[in-house]
Protein backbone atom coordinates (compact mmCIF):
# COMPACT_ATOMS: atom_id res chain seq x y z
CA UNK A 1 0.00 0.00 0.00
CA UNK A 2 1.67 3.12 -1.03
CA UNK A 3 0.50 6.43 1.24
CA UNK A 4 -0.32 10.03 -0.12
CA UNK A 5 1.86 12.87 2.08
CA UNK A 6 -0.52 14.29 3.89
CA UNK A 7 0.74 18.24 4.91
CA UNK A 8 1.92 18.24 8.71
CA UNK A 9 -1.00 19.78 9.76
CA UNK A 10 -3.31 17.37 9.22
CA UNK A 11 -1.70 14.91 10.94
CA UNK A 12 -3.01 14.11 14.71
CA UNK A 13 -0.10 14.44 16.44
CA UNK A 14 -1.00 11.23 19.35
CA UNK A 15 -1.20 9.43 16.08
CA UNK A 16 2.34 10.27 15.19
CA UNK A 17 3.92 6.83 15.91
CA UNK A 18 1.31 4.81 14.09
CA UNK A 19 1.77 7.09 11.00
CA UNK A 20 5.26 6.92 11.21
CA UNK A 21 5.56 3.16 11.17
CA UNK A 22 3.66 2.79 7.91
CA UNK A 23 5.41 5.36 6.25
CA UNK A 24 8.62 3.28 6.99
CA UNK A 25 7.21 0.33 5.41
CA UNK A 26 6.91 2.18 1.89
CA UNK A 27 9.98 4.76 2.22
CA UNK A 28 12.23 2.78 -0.07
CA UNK A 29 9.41 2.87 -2.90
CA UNK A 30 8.46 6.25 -1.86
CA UNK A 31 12.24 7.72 -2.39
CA UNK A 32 12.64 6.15 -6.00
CA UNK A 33 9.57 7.88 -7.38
CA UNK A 34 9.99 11.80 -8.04
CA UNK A 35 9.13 13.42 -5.37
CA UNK A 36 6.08 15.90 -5.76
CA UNK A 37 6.00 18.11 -2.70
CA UNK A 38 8.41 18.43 0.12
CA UNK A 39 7.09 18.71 3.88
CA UNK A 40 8.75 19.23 6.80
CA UNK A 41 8.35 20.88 10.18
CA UNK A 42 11.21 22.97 12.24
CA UNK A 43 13.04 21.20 14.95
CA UNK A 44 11.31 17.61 13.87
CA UNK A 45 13.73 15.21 12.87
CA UNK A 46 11.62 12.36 14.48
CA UNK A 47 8.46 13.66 11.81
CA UNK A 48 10.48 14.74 8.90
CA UNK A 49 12.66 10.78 8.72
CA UNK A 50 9.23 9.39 7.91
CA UNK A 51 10.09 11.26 4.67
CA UNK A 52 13.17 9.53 3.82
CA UNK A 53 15.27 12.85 3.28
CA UNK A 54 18.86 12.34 2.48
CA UNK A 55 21.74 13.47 5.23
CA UNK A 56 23.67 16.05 3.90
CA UNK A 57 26.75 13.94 3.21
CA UNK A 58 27.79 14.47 -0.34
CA UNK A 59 29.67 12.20 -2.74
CA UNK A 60 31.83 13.48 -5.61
CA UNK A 61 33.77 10.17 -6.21
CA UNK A 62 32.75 7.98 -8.97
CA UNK A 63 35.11 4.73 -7.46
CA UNK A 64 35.79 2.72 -4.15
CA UNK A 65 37.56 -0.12 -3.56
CA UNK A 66 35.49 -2.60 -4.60
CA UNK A 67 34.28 -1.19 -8.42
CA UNK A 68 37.47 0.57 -9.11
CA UNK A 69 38.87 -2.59 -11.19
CA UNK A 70 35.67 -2.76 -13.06
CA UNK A 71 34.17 0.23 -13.50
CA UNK A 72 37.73 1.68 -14.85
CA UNK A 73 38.05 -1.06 -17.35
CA UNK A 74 34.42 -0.76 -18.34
CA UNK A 75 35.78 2.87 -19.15
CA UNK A 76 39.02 2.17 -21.02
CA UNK A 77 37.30 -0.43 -23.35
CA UNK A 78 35.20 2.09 -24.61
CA UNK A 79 38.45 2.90 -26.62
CA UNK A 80 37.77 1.15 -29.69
CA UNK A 81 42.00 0.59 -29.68
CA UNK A 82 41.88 -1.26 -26.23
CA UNK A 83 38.86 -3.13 -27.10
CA UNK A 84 40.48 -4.09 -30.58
CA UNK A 85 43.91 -5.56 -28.61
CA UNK A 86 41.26 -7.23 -26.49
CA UNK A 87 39.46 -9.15 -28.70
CA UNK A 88 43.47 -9.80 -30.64
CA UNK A 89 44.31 -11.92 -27.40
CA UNK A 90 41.50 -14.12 -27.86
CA UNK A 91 42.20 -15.14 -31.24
CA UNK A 92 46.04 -15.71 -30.19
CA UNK A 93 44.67 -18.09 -27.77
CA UNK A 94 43.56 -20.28 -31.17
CA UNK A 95 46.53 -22.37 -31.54
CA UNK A 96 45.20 -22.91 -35.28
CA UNK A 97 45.32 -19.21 -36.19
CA UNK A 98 47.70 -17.74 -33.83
CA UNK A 99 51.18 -17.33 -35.26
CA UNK A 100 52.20 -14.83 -32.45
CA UNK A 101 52.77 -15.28 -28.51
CA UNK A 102 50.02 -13.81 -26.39
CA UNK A 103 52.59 -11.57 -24.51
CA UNK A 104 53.53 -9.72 -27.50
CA UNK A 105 50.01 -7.65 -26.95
CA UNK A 106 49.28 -8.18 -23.32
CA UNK A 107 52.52 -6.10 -22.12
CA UNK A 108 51.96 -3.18 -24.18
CA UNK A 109 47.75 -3.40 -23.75
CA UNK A 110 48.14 -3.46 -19.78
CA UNK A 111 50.87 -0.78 -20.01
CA UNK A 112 48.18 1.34 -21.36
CA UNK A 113 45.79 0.36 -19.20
CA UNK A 114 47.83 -0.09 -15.97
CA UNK A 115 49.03 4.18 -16.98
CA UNK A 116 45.14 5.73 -17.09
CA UNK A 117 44.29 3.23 -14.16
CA UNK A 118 47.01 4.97 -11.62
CA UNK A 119 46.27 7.85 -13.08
CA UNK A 120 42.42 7.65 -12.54
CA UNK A 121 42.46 6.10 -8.83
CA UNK A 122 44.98 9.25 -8.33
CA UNK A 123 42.39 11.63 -9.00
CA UNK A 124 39.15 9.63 -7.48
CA UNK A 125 41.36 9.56 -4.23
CA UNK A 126 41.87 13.27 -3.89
CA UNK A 127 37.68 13.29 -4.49
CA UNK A 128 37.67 11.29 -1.51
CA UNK A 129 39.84 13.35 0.35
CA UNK A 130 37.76 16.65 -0.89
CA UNK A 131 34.48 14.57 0.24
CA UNK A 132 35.60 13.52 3.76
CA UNK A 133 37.26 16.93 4.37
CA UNK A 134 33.36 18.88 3.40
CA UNK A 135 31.77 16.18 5.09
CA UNK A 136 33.50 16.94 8.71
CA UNK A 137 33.34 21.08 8.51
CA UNK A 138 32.31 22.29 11.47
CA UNK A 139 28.76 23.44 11.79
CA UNK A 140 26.55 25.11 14.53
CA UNK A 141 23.29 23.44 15.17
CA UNK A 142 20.42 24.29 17.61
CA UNK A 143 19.02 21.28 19.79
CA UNK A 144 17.58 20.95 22.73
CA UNK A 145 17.67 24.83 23.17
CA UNK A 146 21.49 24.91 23.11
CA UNK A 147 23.45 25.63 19.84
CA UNK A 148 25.93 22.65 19.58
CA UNK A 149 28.28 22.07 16.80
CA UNK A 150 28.61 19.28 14.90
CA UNK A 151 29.49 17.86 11.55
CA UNK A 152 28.12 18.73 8.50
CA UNK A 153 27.24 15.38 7.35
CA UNK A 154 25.02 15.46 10.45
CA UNK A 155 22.74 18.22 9.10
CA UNK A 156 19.18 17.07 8.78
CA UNK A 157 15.88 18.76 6.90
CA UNK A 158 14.18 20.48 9.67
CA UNK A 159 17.31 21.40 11.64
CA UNK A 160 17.98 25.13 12.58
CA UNK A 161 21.47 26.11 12.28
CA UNK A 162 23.78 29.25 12.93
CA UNK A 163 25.91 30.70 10.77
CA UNK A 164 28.84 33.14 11.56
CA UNK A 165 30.67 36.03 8.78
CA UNK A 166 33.05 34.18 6.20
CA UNK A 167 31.73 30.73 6.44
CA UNK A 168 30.18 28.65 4.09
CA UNK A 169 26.51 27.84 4.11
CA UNK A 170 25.86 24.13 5.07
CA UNK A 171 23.09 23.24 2.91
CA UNK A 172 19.88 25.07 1.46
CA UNK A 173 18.69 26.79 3.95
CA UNK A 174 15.55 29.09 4.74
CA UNK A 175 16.67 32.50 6.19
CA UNK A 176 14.98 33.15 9.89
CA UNK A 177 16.36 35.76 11.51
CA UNK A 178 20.17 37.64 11.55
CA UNK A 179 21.71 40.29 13.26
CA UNK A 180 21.58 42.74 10.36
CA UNK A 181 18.55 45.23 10.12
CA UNK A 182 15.11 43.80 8.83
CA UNK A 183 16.57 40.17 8.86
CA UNK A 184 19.14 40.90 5.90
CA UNK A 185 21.64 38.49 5.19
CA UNK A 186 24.61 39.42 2.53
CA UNK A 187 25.80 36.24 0.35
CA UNK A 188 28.78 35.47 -2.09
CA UNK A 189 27.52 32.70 -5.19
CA UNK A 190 30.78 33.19 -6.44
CA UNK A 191 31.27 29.62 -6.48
CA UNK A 192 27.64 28.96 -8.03
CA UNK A 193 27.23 31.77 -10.74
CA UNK A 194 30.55 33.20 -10.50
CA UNK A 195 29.91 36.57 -9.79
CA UNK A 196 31.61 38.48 -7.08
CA UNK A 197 29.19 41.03 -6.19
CA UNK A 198 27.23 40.41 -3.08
CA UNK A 199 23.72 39.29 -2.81
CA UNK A 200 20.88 40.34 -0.13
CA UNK A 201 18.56 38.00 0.81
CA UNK A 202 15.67 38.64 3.95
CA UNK A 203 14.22 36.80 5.99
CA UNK A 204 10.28 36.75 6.33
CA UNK A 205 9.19 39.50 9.51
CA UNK A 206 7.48 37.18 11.78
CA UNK A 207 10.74 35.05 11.84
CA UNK A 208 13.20 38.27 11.56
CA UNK A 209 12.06 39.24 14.94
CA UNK A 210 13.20 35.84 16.85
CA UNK A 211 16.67 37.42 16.42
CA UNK A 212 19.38 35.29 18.39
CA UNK A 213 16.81 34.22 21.15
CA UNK A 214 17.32 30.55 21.51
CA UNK A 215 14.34 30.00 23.49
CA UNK A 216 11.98 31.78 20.62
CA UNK A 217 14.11 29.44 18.13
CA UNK A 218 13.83 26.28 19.79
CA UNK A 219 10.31 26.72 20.48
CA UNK A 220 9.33 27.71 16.81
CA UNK A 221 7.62 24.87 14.92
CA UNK A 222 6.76 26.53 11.74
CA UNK A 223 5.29 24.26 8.92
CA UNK A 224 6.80 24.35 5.31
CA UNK A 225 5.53 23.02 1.83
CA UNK A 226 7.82 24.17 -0.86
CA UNK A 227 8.60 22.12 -4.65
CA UNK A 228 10.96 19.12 -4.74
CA UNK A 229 14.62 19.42 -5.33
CA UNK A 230 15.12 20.55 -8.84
CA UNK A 231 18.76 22.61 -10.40
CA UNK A 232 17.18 26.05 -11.28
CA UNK A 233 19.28 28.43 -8.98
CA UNK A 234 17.36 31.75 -9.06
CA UNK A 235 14.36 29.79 -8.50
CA UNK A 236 12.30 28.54 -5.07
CA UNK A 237 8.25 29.02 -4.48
CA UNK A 238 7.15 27.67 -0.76
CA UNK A 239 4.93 28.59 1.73
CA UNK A 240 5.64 28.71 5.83
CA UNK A 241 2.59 27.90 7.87
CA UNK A 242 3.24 29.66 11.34
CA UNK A 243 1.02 30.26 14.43
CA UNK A 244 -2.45 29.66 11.77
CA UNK A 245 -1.03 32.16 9.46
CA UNK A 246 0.61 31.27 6.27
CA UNK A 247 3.77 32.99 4.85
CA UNK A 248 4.76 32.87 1.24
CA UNK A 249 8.39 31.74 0.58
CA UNK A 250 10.54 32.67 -2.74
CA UNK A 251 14.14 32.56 -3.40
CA UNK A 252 14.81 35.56 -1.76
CA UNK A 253 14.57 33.75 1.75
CA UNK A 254 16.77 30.53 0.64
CA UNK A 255 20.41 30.63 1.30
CA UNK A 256 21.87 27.66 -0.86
CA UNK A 257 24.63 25.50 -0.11
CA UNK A 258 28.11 26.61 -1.81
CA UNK A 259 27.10 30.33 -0.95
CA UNK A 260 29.18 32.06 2.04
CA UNK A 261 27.91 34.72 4.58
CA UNK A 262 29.43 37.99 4.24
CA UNK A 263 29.15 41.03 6.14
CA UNK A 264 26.67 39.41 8.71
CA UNK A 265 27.73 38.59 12.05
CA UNK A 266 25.56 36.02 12.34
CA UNK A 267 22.51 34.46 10.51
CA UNK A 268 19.55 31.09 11.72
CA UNK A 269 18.51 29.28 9.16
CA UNK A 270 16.23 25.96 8.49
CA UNK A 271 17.18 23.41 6.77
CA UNK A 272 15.22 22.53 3.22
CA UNK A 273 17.13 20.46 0.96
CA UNK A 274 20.63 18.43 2.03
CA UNK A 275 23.33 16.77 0.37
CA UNK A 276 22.70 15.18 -2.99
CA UNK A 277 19.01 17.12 -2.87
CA UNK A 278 20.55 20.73 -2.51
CA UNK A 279 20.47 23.14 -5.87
CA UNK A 280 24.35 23.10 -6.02
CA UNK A 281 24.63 18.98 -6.19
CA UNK A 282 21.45 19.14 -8.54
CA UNK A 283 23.60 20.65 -11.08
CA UNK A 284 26.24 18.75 -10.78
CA UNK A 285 24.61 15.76 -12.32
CA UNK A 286 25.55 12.12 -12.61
CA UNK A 287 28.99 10.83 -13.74
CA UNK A 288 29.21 10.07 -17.10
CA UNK A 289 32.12 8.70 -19.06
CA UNK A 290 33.37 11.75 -20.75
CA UNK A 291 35.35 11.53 -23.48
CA UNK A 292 37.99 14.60 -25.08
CA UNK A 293 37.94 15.57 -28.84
CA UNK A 294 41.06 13.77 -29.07
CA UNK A 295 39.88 10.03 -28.05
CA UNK A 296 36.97 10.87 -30.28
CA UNK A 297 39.15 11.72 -33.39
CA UNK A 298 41.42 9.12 -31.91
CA UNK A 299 38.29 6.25 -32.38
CA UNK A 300 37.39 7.36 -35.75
CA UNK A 301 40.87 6.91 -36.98
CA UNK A 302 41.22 3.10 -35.16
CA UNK A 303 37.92 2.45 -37.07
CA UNK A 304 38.95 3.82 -40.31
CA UNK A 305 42.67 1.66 -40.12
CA UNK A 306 40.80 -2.05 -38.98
CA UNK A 307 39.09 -1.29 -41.76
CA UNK A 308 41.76 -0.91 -44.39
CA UNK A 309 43.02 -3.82 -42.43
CA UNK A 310 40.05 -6.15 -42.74
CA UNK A 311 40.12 -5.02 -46.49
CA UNK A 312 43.90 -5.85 -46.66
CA UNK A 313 43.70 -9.40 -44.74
CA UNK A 314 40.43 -10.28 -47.13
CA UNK A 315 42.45 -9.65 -49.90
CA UNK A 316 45.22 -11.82 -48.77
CA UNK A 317 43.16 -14.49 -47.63
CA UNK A 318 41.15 -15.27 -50.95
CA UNK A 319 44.68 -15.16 -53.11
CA UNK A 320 45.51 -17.75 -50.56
CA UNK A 321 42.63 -19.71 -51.13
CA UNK A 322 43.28 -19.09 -55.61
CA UNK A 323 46.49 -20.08 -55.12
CA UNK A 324 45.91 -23.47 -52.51
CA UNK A 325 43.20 -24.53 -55.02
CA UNK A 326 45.27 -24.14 -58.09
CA UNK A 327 48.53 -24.98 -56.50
CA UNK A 328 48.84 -25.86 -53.60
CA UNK A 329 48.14 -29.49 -53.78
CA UNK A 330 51.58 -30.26 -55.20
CA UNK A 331 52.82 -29.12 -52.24
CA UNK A 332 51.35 -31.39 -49.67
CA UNK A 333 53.20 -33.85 -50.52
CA UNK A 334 56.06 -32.31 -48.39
CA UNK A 335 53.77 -30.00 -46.23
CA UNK A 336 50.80 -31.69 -45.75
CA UNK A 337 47.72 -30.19 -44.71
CA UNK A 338 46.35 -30.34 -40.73
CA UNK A 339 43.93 -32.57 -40.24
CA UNK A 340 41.27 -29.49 -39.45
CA UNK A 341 41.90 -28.09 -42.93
CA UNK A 342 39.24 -30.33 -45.40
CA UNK A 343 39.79 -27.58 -48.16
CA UNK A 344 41.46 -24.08 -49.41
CA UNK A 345 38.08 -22.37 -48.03
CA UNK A 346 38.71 -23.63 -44.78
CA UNK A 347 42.67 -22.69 -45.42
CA UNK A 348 41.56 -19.38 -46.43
CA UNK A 349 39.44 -18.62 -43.59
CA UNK A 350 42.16 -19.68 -40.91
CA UNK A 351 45.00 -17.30 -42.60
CA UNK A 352 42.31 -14.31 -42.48
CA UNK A 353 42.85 -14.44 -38.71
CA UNK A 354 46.44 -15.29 -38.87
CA UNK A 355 47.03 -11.68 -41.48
CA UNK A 356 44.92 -10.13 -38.67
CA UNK A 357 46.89 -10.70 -36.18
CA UNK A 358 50.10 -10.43 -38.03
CA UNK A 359 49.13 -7.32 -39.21
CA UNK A 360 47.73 -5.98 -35.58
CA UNK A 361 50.64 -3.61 -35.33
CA UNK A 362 48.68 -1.58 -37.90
CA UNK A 363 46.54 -0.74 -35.77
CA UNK A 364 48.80 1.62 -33.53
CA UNK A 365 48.64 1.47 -29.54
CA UNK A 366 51.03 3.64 -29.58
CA UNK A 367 48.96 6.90 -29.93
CA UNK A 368 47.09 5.82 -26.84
CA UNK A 369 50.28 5.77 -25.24
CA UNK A 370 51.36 8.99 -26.38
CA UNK A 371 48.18 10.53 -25.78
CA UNK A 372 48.12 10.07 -22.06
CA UNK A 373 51.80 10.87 -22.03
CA UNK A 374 50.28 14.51 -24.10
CA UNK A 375 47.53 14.48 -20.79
CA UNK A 376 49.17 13.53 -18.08
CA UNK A 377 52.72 14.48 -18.28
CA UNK A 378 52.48 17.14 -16.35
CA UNK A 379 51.91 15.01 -13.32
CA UNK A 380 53.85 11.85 -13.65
């Protein structure tokens, strides 16, 4: 049975528990459809987990230990060189086609490999590193009356937290109150739109007035409905239910995560959207293989030369097979035939595979090597 969200009002609060245990039962389902509206109340967590909200830990890494090996293979075969050397150590493995030793294209196919590989795991560490080290900032957060601090990956929806001049905002928060004039806050999206001037934003008046008063911040229970996490930046439409009266919210009031306070002293917030939810991880999307301009011009020309290779061993192969059927038979005499061979068609198809891989240095490895030797350089 799947449940509609009913807004927090509605809900009898002695019939909290009850509510909340059947929304646990569906919250897995729940969190892989889109999300429609988000609810929440101020200083909650116990009613807002029934939601399923993310924490606001964040993940930038695209590898652990586990799906490094092959997730970054998966990636490098994409290269139509690698997978061509690939599928060349197969057919070596065909005693009656292979006139080569598998090593000859394993060593220089796992140098290739074994160079983006480091060089990959290099960067996807220093991810980590970046992850853990935003993860465990320092944050101020109101509980229990008493403004603690904690970590940031500890930040829930609902929370209230404090923020101080120069420091980062934690996640997307609604404004409340500051200790500038009228509830203004001054901002720096620098690192979201890339412009240096500062921003105002204001807080609502019926929140502006709670000031620094932890007892008037602890007790407030305000009520928000607001639209699901989406990547627009300049854009946020809400409402803030309060004491019966209901308080329209805009993007004005929000405060989003990758902004930093300047010029305040101090500034309350509540938390709306963390971690993967929040406008500035919206945007940065899923991982995707990405590919340069180079390996792109770099597949078309591997294409283009198995192709004038496929041409060149077809060629080969059917004046072997004129040439076994008119002449080869005095021969056999002194070289006879394997017993697999019944007749030049089957001779001709076996020495197609044996001019491919003959012929495999045509297709040339080589500029893969070079390439990440033209990329990487600078760091190895």
């Amino acid at each position: 049975m799947k449940y509609t969200k009913p807004f927090i009002s509605e809900i009898p609060w002695n019939y909290s528990w009850c509510y909340s245990a059947m929304q646990l039962e569906s919250q897995s389902e729940e969190r892989q459809d889109k999300e429609q509206e988000r609810y929440l109340q101020a200083n909650n967590r116990t009613f807002n987990t029934i939601f399923g909200y993310p924490n606001n830990t964040i993940k930038t890494s695209k590898y652990s230990i586990f799906n490094f090996l092959p997730l970054n293979l998966f990636e490098q075969f994409q290269r139509l060189a690698n997978a061509y050397f690939l599928i060349l150590l197969f057919l070596q493995l065909i005693p009656e086609i292979s006139s080569l030793q598998w090593y000859t294209t394993v060593i220089p196919l796992m140098v290739v490999l074994s160079i983006t590989g480091v060089k990959d795991a290099a960067d996807d560490v220093k991810r980590h590193q970046s992850d853990k080290q935003v993860n465990n900032r320092p944050v101020w957060i109101l509980e229990n009356g008493k403004v603690k601090e904690d970590k940031w990956m500890n930040v829930q929806v609902g929370d209230i937290v404090k923020l101080e001049n120069n420091q980062p905002v934690t996640a997307d928060i609604l404004l409340l109150s500051s200790s500038e004039p009228y509830g203004l806050t001054f901002i720096e999206t620098a690192e979201l739109d890339g412009e240096t001037n500062l921003k105002v934003k204001q807080a609502i008046s019926v929140t502006s007035e709670m000031e620094d008063n932890l007892k008037l911040l602890a007790a407030f229970d305000g009520e928000v409905k607001c639209e699901p996490p989406n990547n627009k930046l300049d854009k946020f439409a809400g409402i803030l239910f309060y004491k019966g009266k209901s308080y329209s919210l805009d993007h004005d009031k929000l405060l989003l995560r990758g902004c930093i306070i300047r010029n305040t002293d101090w500034c309350y917030g509540l938390v709306i959207y963390t971690g993967q939810d929040t406008k500035l991880m919206q945007n940065s999307g899923k991982y995707t293989f990405k590919r340069t301009q180079i390996d792109h011009l770099m597949n078309v020309l591997v294409l283009w030369i198995f192709l004038f290779l496929v041409i060149m061993c077809f060629v080969l192969a059917t004046g072997h097979g004129i040439w076994e059927n008119k002449k080869g038979y005095h021969f056999q005499i002194f070289m006879p035939r394997e017993k697999y061979i019944s007749s030049s068609a089957v001779s001709s198809f076996l020495i197609f595979w044996s001019y491919i891989i003959i012929l495999n240095t045509m297709v040339p490895i080589s500029l893969y090597v070079r390439n990440c030797h033209d990329r990487y350089g600078e760091r190895w």
